[in-house]
Structures are given as structure tokens and as C-alpha cells.
PDB file of N, CA and C in Angstrom:
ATOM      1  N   UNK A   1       0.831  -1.184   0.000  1.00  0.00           N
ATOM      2  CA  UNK A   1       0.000   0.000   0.000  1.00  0.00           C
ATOM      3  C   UNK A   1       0.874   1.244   0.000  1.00  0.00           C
ATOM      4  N   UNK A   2       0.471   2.470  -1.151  1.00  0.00           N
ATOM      5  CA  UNK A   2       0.928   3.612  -0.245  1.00  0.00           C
ATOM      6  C   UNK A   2       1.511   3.975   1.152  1.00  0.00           C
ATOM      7  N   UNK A   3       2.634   4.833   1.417  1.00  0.00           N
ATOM      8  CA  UNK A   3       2.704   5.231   2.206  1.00  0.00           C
ATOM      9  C   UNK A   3       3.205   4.701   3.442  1.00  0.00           C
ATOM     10  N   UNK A   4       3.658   2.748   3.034  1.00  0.00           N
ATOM     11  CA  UNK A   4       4.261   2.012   3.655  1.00  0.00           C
ATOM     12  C   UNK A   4       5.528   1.739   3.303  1.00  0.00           C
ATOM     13  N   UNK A   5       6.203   1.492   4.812  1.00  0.00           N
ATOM     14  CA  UNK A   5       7.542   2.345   4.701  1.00  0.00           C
ATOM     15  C   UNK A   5       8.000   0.507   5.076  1.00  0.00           C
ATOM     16  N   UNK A   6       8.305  -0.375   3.946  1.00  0.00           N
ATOM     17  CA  UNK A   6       9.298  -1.833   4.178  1.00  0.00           C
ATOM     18  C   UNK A   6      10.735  -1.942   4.386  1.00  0.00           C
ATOM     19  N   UNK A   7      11.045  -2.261   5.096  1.00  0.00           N
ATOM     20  CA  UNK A   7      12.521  -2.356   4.753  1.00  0.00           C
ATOM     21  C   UNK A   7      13.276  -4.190   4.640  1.00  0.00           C
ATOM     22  N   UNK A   8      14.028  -4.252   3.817  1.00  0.00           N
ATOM     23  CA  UNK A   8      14.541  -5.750   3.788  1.00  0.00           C
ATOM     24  C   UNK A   8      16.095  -5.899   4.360  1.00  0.00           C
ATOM     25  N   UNK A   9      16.395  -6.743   5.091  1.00  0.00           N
ATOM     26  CA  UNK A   9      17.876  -6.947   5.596  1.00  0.00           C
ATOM     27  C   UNK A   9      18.329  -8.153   5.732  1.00  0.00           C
ATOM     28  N   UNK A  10      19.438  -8.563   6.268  1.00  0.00           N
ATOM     29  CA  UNK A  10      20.124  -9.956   6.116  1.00  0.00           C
ATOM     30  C   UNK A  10      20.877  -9.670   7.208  1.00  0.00           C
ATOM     31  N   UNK A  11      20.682 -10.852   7.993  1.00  0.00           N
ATOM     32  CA  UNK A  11      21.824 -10.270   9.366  1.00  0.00           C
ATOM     33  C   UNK A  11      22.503 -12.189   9.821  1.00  0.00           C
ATOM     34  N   UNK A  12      23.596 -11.757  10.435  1.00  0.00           N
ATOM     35  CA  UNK A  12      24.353 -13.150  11.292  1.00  0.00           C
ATOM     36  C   UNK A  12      23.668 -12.682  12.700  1.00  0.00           C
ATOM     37  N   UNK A  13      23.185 -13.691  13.437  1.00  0.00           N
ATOM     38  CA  UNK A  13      23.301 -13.607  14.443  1.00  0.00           C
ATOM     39  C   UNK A  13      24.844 -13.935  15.438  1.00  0.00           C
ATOM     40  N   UNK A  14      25.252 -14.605  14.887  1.00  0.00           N
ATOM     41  CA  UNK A  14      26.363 -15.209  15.142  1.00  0.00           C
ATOM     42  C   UNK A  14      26.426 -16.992  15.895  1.00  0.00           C
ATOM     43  N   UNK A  15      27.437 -17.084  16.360  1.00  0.00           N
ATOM     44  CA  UNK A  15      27.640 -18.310  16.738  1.00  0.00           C
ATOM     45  C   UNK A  15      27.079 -18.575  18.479  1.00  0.00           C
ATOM     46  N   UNK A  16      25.912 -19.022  18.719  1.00  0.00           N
ATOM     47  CA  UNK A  16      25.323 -18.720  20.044  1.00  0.00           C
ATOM     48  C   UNK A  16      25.176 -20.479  20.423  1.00  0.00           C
ATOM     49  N   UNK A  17      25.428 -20.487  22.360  1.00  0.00           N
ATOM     50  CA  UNK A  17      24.710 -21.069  23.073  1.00  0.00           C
ATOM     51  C   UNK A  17      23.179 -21.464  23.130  1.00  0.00           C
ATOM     52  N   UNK A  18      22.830 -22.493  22.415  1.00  0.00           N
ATOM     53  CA  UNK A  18      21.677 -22.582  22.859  1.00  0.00           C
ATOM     54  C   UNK A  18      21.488 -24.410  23.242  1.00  0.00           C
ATOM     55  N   UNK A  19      20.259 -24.889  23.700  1.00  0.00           N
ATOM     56  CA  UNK A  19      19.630 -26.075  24.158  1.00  0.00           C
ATOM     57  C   UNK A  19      19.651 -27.140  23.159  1.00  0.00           C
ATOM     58  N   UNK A  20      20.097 -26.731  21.720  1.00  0.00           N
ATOM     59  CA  UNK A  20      19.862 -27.581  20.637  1.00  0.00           C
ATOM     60  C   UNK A  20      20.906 -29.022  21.097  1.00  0.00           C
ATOM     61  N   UNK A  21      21.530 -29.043  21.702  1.00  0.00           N
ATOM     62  CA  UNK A  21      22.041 -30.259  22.114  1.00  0.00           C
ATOM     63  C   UNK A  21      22.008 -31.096  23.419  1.00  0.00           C
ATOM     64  N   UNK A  22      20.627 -30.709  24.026  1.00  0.00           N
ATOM     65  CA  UNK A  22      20.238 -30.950  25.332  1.00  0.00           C
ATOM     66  C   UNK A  22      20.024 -32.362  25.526  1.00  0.00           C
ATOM     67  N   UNK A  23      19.920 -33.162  24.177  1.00  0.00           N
ATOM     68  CA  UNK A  23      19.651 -34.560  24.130  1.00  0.00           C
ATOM     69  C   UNK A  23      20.853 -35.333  23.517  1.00  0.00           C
ATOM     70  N   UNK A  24      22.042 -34.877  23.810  1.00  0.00           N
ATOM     71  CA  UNK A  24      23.795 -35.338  23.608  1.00  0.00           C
ATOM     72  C   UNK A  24      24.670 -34.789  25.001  1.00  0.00           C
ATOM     73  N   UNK A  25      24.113 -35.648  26.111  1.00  0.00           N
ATOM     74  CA  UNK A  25      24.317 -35.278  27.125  1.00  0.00           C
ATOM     75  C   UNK A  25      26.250 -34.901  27.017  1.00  0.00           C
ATOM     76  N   UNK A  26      26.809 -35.656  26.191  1.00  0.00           N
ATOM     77  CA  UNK A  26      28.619 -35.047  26.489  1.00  0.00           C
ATOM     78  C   UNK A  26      28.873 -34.275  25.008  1.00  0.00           C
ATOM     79  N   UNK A  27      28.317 -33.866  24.599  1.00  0.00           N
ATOM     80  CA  UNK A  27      28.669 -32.867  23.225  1.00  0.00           C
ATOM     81  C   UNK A  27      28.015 -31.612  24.295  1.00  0.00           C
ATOM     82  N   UNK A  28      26.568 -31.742  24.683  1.00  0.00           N
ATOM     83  CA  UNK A  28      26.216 -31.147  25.040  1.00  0.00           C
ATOM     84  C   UNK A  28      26.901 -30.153  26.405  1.00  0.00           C
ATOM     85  N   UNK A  29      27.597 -30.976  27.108  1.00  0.00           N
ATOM     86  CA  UNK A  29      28.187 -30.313  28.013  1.00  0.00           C
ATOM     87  C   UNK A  29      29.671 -29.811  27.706  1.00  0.00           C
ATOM     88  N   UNK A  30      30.512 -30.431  26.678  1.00  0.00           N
ATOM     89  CA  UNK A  30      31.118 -29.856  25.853  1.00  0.00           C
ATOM     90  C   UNK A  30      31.188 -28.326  25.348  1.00  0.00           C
ATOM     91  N   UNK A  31      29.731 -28.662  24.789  1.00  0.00           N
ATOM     92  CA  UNK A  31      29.709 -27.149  23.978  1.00  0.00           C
ATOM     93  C   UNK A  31      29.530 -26.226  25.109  1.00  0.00           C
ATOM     94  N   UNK A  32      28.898 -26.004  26.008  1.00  0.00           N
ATOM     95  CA  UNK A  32      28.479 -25.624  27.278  1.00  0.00           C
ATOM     96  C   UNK A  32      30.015 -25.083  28.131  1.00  0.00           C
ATOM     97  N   UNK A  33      30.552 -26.022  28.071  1.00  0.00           N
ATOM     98  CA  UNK A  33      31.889 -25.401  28.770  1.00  0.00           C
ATOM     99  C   UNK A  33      32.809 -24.714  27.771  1.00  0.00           C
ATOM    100  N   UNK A  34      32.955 -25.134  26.977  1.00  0.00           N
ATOM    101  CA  UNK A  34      33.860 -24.569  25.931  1.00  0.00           C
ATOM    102  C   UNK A  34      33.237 -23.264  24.983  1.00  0.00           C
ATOM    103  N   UNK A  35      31.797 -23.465  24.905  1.00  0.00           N
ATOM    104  CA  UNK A  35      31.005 -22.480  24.554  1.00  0.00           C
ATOM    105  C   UNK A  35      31.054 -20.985  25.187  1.00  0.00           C
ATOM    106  N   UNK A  36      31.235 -21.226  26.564  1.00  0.00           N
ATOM    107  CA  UNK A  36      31.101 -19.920  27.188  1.00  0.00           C
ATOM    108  C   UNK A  36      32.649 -18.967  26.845  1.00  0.00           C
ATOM    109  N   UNK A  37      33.208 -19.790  26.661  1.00  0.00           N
ATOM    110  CA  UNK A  37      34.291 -18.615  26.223  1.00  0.00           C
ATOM    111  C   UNK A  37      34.593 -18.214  25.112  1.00  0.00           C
ATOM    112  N   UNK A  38      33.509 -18.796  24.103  1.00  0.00           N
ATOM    113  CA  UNK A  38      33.756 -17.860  22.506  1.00  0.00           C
ATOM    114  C   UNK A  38      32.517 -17.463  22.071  1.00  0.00           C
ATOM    115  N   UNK A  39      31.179 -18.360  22.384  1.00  0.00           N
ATOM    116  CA  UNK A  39      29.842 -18.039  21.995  1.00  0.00           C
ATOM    117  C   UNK A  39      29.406 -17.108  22.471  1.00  0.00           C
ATOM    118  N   UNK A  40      27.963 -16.652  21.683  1.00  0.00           N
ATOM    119  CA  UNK A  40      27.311 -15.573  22.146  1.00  0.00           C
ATOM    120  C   UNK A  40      26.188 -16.113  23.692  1.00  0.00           C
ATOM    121  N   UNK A  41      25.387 -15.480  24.656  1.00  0.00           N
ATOM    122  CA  UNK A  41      24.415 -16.193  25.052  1.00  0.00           C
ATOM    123  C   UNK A  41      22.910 -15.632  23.966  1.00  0.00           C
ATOM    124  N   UNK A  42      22.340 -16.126  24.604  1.00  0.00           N
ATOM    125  CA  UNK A  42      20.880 -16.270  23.300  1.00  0.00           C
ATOM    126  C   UNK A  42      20.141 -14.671  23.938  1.00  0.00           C
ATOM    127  N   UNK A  43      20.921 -13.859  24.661  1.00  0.00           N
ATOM    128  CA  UNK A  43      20.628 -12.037  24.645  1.00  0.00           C
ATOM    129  C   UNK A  43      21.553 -11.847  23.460  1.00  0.00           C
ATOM    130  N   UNK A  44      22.684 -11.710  23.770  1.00  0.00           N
ATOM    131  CA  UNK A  44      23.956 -11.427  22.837  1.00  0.00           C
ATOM    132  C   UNK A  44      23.572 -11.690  21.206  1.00  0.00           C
ATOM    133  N   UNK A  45      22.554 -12.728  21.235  1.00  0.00           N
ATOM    134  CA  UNK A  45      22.600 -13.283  19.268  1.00  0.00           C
ATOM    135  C   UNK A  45      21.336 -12.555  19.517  1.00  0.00           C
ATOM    136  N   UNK A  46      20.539 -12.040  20.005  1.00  0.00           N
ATOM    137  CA  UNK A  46      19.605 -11.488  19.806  1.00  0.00           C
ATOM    138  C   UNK A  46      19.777 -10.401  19.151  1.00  0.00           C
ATOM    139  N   UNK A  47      20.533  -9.710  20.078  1.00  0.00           N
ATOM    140  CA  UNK A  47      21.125  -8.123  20.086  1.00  0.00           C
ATOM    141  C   UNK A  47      20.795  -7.524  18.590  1.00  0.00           C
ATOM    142  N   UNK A  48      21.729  -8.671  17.344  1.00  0.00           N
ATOM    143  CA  UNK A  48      21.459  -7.232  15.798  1.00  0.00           C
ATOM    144  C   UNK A  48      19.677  -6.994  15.682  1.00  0.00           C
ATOM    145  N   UNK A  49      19.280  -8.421  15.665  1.00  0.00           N
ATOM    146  CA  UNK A  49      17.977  -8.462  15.128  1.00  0.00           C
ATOM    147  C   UNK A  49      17.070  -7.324  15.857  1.00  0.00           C
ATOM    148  N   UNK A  50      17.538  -7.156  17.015  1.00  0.00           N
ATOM    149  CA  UNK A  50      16.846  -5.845  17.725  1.00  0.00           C
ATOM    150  C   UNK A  50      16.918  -4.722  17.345  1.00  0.00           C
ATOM    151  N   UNK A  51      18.888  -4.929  17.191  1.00  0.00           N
ATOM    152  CA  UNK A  51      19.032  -3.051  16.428  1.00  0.00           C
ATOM    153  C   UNK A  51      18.516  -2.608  15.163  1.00  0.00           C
ATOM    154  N   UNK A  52      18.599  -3.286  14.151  1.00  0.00           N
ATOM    155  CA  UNK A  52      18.286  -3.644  12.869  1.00  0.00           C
ATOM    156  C   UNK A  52      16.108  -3.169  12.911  1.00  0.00           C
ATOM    157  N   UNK A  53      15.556  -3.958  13.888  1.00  0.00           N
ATOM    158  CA  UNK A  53      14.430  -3.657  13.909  1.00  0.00           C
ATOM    159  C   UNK A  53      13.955  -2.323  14.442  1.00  0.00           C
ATOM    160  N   UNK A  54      14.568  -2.174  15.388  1.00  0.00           N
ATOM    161  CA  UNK A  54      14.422  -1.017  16.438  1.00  0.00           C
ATOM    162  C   UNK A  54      15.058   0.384  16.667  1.00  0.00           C
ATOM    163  N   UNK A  55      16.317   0.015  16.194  1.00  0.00           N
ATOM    164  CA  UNK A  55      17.333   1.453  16.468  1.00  0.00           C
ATOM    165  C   UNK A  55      16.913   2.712  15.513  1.00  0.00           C
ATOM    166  N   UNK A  56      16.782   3.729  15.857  1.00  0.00           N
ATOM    167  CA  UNK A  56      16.702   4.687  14.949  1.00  0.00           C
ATOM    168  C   UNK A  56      17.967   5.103  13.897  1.00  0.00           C
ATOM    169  N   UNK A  57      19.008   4.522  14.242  1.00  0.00           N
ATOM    170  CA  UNK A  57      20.449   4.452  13.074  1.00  0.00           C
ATOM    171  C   UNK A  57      20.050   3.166  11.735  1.00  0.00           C
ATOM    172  N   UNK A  58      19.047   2.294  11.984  1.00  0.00           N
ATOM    173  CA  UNK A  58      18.562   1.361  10.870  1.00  0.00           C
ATOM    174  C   UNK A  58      17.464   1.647  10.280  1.00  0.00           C
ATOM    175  N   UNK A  59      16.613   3.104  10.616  1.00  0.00           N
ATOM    176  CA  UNK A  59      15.508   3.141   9.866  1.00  0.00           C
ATOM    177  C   UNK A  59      16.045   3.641   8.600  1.00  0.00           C
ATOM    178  N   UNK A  60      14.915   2.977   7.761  1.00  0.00           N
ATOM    179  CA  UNK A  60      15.079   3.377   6.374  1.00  0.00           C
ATOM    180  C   UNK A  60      16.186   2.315   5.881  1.00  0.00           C
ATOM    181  N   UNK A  61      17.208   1.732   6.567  1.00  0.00           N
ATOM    182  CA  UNK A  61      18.241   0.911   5.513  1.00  0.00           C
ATOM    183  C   UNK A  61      17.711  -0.255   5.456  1.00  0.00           C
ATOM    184  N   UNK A  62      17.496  -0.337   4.144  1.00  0.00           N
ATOM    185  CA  UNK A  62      16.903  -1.842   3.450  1.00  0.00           C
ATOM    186  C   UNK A  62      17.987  -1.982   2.265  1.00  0.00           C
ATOM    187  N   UNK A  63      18.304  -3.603   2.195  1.00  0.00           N
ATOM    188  CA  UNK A  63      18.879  -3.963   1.707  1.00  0.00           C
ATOM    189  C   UNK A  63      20.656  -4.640   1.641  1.00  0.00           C
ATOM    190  N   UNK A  64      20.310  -4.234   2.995  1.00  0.00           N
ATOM    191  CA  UNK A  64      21.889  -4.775   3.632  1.00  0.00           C
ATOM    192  C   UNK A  64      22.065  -5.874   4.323  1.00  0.00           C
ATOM    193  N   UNK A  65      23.409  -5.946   4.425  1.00  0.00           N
ATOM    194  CA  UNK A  65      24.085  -7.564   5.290  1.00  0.00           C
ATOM    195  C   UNK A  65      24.106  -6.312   6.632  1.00  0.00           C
ATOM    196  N   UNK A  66      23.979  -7.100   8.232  1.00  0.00           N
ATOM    197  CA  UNK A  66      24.107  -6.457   9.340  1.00  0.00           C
ATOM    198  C   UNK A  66      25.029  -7.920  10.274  1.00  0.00           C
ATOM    199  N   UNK A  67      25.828  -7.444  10.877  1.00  0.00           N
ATOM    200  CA  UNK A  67      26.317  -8.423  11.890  1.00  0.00           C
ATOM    201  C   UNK A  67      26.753  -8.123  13.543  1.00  0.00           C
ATOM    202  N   UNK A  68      26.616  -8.218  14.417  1.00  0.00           N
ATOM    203  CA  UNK A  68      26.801  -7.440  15.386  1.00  0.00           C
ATOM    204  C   UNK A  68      26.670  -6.280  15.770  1.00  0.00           C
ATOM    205  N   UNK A  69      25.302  -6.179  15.298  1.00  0.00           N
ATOM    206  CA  UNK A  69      24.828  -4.714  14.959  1.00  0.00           C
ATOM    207  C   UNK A  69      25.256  -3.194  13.922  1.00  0.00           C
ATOM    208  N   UNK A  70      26.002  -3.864  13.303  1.00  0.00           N
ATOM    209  CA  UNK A  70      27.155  -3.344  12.450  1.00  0.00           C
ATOM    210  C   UNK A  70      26.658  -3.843  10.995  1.00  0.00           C
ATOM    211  N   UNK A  71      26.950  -2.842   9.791  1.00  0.00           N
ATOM    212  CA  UNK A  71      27.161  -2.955   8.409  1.00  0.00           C
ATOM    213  C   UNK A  71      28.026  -3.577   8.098  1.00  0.00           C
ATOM    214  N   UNK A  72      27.971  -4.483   6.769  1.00  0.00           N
ATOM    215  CA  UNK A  72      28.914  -5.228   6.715  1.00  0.00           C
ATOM    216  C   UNK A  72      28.753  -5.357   5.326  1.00  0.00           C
ATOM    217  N   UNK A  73      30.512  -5.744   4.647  1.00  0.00           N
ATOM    218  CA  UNK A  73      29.845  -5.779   3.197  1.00  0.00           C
ATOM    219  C   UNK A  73      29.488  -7.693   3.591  1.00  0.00           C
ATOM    220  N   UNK A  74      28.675  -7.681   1.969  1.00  0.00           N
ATOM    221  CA  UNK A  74      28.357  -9.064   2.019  1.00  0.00           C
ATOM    222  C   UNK A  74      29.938  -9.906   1.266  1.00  0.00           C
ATOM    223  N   UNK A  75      30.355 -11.494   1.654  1.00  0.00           N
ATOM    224  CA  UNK A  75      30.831 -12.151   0.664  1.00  0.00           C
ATOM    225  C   UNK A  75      30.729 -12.052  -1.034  1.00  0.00           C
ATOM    226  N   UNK A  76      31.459 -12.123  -1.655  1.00  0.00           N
ATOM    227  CA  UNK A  76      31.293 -12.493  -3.136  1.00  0.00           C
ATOM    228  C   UNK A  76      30.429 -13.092  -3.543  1.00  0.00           C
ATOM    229  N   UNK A  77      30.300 -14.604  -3.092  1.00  0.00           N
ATOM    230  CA  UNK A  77      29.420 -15.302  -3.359  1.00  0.00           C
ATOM    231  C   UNK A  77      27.763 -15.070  -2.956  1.00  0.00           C
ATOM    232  N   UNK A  78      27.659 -14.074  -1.540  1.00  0.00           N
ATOM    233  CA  UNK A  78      26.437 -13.298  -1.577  1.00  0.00           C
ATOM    234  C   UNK A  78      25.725 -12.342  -2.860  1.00  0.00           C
ATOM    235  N   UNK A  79      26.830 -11.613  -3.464  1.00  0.00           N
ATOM    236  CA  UNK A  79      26.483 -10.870  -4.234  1.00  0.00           C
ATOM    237  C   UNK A  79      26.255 -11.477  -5.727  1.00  0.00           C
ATOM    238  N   UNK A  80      26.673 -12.879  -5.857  1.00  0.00           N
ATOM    239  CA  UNK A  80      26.788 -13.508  -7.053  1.00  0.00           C
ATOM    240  C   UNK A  80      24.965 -13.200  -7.515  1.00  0.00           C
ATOM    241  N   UNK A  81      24.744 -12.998  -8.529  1.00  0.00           N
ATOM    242  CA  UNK A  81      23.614 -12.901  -8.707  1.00  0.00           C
ATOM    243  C   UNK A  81      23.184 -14.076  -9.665  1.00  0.00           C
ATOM    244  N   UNK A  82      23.842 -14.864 -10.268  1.00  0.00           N
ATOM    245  CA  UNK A  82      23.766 -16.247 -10.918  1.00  0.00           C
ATOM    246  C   UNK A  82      23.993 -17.297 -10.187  1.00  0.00           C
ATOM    247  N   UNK A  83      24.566 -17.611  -9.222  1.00  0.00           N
ATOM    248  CA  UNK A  83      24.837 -18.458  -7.734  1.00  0.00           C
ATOM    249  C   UNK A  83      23.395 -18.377  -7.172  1.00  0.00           C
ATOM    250  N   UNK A  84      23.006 -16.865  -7.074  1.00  0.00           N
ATOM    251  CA  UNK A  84      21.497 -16.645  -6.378  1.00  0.00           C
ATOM    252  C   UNK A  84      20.203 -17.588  -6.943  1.00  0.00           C
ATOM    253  N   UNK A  85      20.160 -17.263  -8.230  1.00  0.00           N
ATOM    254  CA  UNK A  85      19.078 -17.924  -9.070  1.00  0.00           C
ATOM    255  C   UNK A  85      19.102 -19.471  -8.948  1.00  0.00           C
ATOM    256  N   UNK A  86      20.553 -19.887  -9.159  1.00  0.00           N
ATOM    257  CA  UNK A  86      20.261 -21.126  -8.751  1.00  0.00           C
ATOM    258  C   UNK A  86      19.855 -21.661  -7.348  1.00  0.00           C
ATOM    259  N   UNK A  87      20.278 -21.229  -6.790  1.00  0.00           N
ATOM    260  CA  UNK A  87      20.202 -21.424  -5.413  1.00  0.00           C
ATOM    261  C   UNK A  87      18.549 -20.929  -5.570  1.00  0.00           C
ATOM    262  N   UNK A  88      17.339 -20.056  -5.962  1.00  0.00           N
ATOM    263  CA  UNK A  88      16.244 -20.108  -5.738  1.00  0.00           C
ATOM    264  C   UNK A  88      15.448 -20.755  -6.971  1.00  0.00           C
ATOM    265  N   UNK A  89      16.380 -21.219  -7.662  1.00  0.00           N
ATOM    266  CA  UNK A  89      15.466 -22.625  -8.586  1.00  0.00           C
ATOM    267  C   UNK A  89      15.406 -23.896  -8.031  1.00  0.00           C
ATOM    268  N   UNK A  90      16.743 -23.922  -7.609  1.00  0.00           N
ATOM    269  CA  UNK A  90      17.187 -25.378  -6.391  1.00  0.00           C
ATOM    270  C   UNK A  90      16.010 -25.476  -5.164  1.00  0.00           C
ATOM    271  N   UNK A  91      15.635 -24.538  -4.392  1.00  0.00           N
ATOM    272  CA  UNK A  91      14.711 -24.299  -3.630  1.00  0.00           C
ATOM    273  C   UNK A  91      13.192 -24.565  -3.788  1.00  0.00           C
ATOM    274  N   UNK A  92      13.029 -23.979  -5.255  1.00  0.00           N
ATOM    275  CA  UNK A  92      11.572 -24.112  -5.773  1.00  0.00           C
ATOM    276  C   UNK A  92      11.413 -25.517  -5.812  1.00  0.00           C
ATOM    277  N   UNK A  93      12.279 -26.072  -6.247  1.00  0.00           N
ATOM    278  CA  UNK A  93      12.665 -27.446  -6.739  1.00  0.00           C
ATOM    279  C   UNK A  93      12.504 -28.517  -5.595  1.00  0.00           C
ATOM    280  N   UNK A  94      12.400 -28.163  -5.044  1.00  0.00           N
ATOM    281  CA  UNK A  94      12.775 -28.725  -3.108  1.00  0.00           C
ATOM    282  C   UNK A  94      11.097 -28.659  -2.897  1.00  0.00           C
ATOM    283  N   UNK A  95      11.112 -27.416  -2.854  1.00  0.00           N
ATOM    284  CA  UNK A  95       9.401 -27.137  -2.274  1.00  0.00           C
ATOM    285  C   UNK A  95       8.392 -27.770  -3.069  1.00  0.00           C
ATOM    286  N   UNK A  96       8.754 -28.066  -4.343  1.00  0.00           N
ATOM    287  CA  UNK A  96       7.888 -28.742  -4.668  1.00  0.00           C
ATOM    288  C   UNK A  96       7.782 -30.380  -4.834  1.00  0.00           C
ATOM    289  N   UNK A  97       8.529 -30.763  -4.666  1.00  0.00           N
ATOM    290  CA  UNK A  97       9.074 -32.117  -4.515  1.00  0.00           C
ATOM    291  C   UNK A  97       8.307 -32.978  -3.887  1.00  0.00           C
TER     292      UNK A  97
END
């Protein structure tokens, strides 16, 4: 409609702590100990998706990579625009399967 203001973005949350291995009781405690000293906690991976939605420094920017609340350029292979297509014919291809 008129007068509606969309914006589109792409963000990492990054590499976070979470429960997904709650049923690998020694990976699980693994990641858990070793996790806390490089991972995010599940506030921390939250964090871009907030700024990105919320901050008044992201209104209006559509169309970007965001990572730690930060601009970022994208990879090569992000920007490939023939890599892309396949990758959303491959998909269609999937979904309909």
C-alpha cells in the first residue's frame, strides 16, 4: 500500500549457546563449557535483530548484510547474482518435490 515504509535486511546472528544439544548429554556439556568462552548467550545473538528492527540508526536501511549490529559488506558469493538464481530454482525445486 501507499505510504508504507518496508525495509529488507540480512543479518548473522552469530555463533550462540543454545539447548539444541540438550539430548547429547557429552557434546552437550562440551559445547556448554567450551562455549562460554567464545559463543554468544541467546541475549547477545539477539542483540542485531533488535538493532536492525528497532534502532533509529537502521531506519530506512533496506537492503543490507548487518552483523553485530554493524554494516557489513556481504561475501562475493552473496552478491553472485547467478549463484542466487540457482540457489532459488534449487529451492523451488525442493518445495515442490
Amino acid at each position: 500500500e501507499e505510504g508504507v515504509n518496508i525495509t529488507a535486511n540480512s543479518l548473522h546472528p552469530g555463533s550462540i549457546i543454545t539447548n539444541l544439544l540438550r539430548h547429547h548429554s557429552i557434546i552437550d556439556v562440551m559445547s556448554r563449557t567450551l562455549g562460554r568462552l567464545v559463543l554468544k548467550n541467546v541475549q547477545q545473538g539477539a542483540a542485531t535483530q533488535c538493532y536492525v528492527a528497532l534502532h533509529p540508526g537502521a531506519k530506512g536501511v533496506s537492503g543490507k548484510y548487518w552483523s553485530d549490529s554493524n554494516l557489513y559488506e556481504p561475501s562475493a558469493k552473496a552478491k553472485d547474482a547467478e549463484l542466487g538464481k540457482k540457489l532459488w530454482d534449487y529451492t523451488l525445486d525442493l518445495v515442490a518435490a
